[in-house]
N, C-alpha and C. Protein backbone atom coordinates (compact mmCIF):
# COMPACT_ATOMS: atom_id res chain seq x y z
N UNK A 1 -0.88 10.26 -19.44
CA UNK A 1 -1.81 10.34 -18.32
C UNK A 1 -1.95 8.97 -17.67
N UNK A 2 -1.79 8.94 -16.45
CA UNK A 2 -2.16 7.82 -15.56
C UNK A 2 -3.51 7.61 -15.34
N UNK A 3 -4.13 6.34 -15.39
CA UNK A 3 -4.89 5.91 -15.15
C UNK A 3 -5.02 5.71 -14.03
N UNK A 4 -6.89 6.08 -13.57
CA UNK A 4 -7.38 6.64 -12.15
C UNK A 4 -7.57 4.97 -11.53
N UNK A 5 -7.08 4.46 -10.34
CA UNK A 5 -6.98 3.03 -9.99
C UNK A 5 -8.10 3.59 -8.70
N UNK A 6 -8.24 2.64 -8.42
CA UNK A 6 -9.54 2.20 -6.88
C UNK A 6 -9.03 3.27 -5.91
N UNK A 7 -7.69 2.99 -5.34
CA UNK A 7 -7.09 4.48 -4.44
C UNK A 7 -7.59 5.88 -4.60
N UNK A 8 -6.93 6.24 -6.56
CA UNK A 8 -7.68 7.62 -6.91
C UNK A 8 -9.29 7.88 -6.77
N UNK A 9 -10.10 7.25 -6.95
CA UNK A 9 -11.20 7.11 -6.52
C UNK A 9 -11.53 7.49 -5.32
N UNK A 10 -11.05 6.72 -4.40
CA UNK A 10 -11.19 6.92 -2.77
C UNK A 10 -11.17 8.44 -2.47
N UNK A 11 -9.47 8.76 -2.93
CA UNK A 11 -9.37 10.05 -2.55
C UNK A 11 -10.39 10.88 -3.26
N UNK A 12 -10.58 11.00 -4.67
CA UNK A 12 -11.32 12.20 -4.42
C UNK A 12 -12.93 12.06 -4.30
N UNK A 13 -13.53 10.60 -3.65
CA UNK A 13 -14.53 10.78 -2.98
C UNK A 13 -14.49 11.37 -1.58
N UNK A 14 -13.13 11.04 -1.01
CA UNK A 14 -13.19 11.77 0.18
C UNK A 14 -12.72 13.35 0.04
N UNK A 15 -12.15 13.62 -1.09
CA UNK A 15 -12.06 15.38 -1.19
C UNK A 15 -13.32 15.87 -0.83
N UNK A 16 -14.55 15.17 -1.73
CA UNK A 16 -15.77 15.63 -2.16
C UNK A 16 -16.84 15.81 -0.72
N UNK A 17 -16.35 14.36 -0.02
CA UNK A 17 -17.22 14.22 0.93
C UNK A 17 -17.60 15.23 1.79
N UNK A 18 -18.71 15.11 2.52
CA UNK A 18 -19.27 16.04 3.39
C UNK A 18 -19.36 15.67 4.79
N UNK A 19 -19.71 16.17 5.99
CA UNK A 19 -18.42 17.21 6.61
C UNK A 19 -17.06 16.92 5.57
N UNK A 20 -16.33 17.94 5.41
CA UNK A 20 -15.01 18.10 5.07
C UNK A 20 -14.18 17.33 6.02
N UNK A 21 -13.74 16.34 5.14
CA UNK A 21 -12.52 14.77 6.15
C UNK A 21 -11.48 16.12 6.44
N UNK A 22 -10.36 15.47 7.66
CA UNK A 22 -9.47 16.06 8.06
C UNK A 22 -8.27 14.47 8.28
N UNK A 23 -8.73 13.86 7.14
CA UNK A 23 -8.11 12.64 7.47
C UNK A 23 -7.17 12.41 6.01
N UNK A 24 -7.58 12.93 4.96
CA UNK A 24 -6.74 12.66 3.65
C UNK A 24 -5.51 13.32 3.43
N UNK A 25 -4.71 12.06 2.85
CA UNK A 25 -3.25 12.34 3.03
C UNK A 25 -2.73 13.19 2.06
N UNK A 26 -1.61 14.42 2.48
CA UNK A 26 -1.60 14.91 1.27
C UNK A 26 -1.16 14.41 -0.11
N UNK A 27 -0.20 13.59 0.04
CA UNK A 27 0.09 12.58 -0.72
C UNK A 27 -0.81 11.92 -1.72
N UNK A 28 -1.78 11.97 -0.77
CA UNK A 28 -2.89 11.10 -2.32
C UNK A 28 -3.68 11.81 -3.01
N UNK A 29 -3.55 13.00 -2.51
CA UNK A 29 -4.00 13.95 -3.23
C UNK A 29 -3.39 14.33 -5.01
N UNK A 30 -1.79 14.50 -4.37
CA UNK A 30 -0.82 14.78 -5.31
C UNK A 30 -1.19 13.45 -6.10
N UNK A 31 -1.10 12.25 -5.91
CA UNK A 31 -0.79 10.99 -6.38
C UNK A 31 -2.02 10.88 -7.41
N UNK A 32 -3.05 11.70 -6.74
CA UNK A 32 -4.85 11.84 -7.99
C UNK A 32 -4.59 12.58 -8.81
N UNK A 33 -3.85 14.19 -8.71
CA UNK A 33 -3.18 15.01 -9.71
C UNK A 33 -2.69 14.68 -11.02
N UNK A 34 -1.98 13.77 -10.45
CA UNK A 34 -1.12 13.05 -11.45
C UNK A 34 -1.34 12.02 -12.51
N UNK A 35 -2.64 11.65 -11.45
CA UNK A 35 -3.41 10.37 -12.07
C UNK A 35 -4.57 11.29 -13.14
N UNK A 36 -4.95 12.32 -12.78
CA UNK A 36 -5.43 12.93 -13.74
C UNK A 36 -4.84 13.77 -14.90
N UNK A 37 -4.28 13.21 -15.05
CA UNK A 37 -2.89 13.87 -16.39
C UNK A 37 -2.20 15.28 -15.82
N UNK A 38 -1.92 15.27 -14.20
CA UNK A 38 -1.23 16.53 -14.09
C UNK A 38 0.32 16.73 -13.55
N UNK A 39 0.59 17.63 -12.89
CA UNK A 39 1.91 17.34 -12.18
C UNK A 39 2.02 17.95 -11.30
N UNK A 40 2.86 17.55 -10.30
CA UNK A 40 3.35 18.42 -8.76
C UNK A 40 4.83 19.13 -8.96
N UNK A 41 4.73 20.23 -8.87
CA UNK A 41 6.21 20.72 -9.30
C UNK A 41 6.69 21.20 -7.38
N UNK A 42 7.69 20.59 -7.50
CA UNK A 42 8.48 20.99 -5.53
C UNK A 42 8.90 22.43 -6.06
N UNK A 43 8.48 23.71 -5.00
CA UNK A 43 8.80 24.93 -4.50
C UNK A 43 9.73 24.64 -3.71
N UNK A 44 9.58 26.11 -2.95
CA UNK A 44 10.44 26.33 -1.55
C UNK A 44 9.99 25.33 -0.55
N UNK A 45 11.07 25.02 0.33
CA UNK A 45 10.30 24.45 1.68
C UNK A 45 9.57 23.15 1.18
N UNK A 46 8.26 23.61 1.73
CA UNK A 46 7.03 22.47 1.61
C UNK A 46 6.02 23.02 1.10
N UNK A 47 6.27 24.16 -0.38
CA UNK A 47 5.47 24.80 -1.06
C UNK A 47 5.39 23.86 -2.71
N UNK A 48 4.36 23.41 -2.84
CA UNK A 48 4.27 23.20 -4.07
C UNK A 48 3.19 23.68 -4.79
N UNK A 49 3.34 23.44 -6.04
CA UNK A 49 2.23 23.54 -7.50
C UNK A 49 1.99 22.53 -8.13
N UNK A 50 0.20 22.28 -7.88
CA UNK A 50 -0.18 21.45 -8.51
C UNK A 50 -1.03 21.69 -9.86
N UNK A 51 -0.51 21.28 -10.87
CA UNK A 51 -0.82 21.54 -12.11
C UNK A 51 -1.93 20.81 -12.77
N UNK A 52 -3.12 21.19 -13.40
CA UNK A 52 -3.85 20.36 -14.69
C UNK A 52 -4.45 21.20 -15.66
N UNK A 53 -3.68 21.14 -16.44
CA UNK A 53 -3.67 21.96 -17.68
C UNK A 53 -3.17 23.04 -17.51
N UNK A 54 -3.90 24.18 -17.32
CA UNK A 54 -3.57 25.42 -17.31
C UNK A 54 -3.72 25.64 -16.07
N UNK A 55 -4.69 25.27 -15.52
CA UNK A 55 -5.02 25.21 -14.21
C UNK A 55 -3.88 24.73 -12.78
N UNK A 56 -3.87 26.21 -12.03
CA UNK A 56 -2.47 25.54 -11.26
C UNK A 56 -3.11 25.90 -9.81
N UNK A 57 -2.74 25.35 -8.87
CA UNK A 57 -3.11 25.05 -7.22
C UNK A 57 -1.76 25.47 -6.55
N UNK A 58 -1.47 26.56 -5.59
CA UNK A 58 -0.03 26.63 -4.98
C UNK A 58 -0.64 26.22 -3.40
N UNK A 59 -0.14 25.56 -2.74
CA UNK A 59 -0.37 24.64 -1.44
C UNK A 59 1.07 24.26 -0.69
N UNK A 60 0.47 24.50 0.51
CA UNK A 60 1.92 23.90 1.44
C UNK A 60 1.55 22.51 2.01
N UNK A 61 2.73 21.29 1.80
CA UNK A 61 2.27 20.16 2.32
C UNK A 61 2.70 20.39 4.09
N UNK A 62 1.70 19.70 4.72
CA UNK A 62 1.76 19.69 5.67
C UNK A 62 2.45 19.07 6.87
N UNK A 63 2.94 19.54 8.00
CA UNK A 63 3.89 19.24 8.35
C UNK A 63 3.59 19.70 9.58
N UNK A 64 4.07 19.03 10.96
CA UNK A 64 4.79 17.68 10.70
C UNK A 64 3.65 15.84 10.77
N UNK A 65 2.61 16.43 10.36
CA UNK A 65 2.07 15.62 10.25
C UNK A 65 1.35 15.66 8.22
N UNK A 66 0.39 14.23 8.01
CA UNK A 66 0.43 14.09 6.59
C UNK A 66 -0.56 14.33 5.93
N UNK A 67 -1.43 14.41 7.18
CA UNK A 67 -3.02 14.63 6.56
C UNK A 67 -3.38 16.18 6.16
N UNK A 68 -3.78 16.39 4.70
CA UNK A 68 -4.15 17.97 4.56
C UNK A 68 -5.34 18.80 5.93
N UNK A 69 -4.97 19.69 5.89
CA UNK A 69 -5.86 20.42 6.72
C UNK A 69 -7.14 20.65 5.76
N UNK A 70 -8.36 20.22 6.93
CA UNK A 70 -9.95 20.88 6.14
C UNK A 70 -9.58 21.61 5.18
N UNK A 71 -9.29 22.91 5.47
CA UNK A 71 -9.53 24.58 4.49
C UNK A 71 -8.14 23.74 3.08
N UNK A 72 -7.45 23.29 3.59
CA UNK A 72 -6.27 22.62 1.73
C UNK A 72 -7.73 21.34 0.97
N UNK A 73 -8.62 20.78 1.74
CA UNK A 73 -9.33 19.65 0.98
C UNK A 73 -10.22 20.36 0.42
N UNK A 74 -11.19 21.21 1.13
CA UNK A 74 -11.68 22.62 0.71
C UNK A 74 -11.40 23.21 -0.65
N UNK A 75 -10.65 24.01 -0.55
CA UNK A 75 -9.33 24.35 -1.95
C UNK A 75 -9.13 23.69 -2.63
N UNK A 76 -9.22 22.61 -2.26
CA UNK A 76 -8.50 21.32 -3.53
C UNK A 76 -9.78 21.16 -4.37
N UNK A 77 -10.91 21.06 -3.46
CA UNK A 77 -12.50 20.56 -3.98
C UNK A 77 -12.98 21.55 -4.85
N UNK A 78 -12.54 23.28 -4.48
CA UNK A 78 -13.30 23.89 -6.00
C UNK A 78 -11.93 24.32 -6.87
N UNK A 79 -11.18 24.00 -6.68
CA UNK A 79 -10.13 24.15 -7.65
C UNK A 79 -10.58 22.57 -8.53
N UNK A 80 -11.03 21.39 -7.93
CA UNK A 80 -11.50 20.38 -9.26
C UNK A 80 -12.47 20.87 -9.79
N UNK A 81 -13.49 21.27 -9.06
CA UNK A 81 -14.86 21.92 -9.36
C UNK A 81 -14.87 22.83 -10.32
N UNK A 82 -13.77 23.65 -10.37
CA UNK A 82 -13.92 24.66 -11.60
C UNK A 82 -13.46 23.93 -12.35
N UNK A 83 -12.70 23.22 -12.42
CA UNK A 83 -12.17 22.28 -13.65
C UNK A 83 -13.67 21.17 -14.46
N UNK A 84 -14.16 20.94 -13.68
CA UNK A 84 -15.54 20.25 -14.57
C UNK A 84 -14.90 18.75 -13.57
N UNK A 85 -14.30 18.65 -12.65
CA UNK A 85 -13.51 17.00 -11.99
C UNK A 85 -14.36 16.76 -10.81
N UNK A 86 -15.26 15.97 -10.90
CA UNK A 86 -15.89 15.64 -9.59
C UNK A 86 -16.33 14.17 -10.07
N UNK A 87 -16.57 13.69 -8.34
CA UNK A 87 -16.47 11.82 -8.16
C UNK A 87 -17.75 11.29 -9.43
């Protein structure tokens, strides 16, 4: 497991934040995943699975721009939420 650095932080204070950002990259999303002992497995296309533990997230990265859409930060926020993962 990777250890959560100042970046991972950021991001998932801004998952958490309120209004819902339309500014977080999907990238650092994946990059917090990971940092929380999980993994991104590449699908089809620009379909992936994001994994922690048992717990799995299927999401399309976004395109052609990088920032997740509201309703994916949304998703991302109670998919940590059921996990017990908040800032």
């Amino acid at each position: 497991m990777q250890r959560m650095n100042r970046k991972h932080r950021k991001t998932l204070e801004a998952i958490f934040a309120r209004p819902t950002s339309g500014t977080v990259k999907f990238s650092d999303i994946e990059a917090l995943v990971i940092a929380l002992g999980g993994t991104v497995k590449e699908g089809e296309g620009s379909r992936v699975a994001l994994r922690i533990g048992a717990a799995v997230k299927h999401a399309h990265r976004p395109h052609p721009g990088k920032e997740a859409k509201k309703y994916q930060v949304e998703e991302v926020r109670a998919w940590f939420k059921a996990q017990g993962i908040e800032p």
